[in-house]
Protein backbone atom coordinates (compact mmCIF):
# COMPACT_ATOMS: atom_id res chain seq x y z
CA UNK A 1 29.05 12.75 -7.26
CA UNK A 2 26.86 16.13 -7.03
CA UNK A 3 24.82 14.91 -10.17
CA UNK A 4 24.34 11.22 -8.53
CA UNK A 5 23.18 12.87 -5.50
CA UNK A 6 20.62 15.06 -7.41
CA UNK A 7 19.54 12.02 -9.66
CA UNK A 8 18.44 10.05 -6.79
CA UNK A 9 16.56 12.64 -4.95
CA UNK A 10 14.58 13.66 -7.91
CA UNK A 11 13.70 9.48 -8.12
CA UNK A 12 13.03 8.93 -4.75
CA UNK A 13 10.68 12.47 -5.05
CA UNK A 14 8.97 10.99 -8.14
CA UNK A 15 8.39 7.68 -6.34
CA UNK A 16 6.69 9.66 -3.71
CA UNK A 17 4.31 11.25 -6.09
CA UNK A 18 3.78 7.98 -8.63
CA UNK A 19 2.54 6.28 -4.95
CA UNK A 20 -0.75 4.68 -4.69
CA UNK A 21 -2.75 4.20 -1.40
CA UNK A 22 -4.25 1.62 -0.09
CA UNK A 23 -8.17 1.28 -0.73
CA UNK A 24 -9.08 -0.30 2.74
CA UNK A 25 -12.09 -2.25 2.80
CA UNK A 26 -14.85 -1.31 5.52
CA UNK A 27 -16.79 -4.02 6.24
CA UNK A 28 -16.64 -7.76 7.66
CA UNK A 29 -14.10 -10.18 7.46
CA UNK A 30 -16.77 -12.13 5.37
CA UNK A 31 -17.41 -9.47 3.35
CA UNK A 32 -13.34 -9.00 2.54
CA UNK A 33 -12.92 -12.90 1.71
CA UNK A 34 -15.77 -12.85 -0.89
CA UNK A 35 -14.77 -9.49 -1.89
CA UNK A 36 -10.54 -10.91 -2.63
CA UNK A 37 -11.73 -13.88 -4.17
CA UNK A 38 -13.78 -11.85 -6.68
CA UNK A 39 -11.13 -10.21 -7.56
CA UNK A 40 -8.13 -12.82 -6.91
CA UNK A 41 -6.39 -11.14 -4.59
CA UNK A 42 -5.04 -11.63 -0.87
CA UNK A 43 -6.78 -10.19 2.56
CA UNK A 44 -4.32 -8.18 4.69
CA UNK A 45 -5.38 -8.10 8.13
CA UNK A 46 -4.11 -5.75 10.45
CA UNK A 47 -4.24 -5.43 14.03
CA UNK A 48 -2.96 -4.19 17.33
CA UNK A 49 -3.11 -4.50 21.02
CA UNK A 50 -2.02 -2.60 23.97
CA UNK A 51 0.01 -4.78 26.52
């Protein structure tokens, strides 16, 4: 059980590292739609409010 337990920290640790992030785009929403459909992928648009 002690040698399970190790084996998944050291994956979930190497998961961590191997992680990519996100290049966010800065620009307009125009701008991001040409700039997904050049490369055929999706636009992610995130936002928030205070209520």
């Amino acid at each position: 059980m002690k040698k399970l337990t190790i084996l998944f920290v050291v994956l979930v640790l190497a998961s961590v590292a191997f992680a990519q992030n996100p290049m966010w785009f800065k620009g307009t929403l125009d701008g991001a739609i040409a700039k997904a459909k050049v490369d055929h992928k999706l636009v992610l648009i995130d936002f928030y409010s205070y209520t």
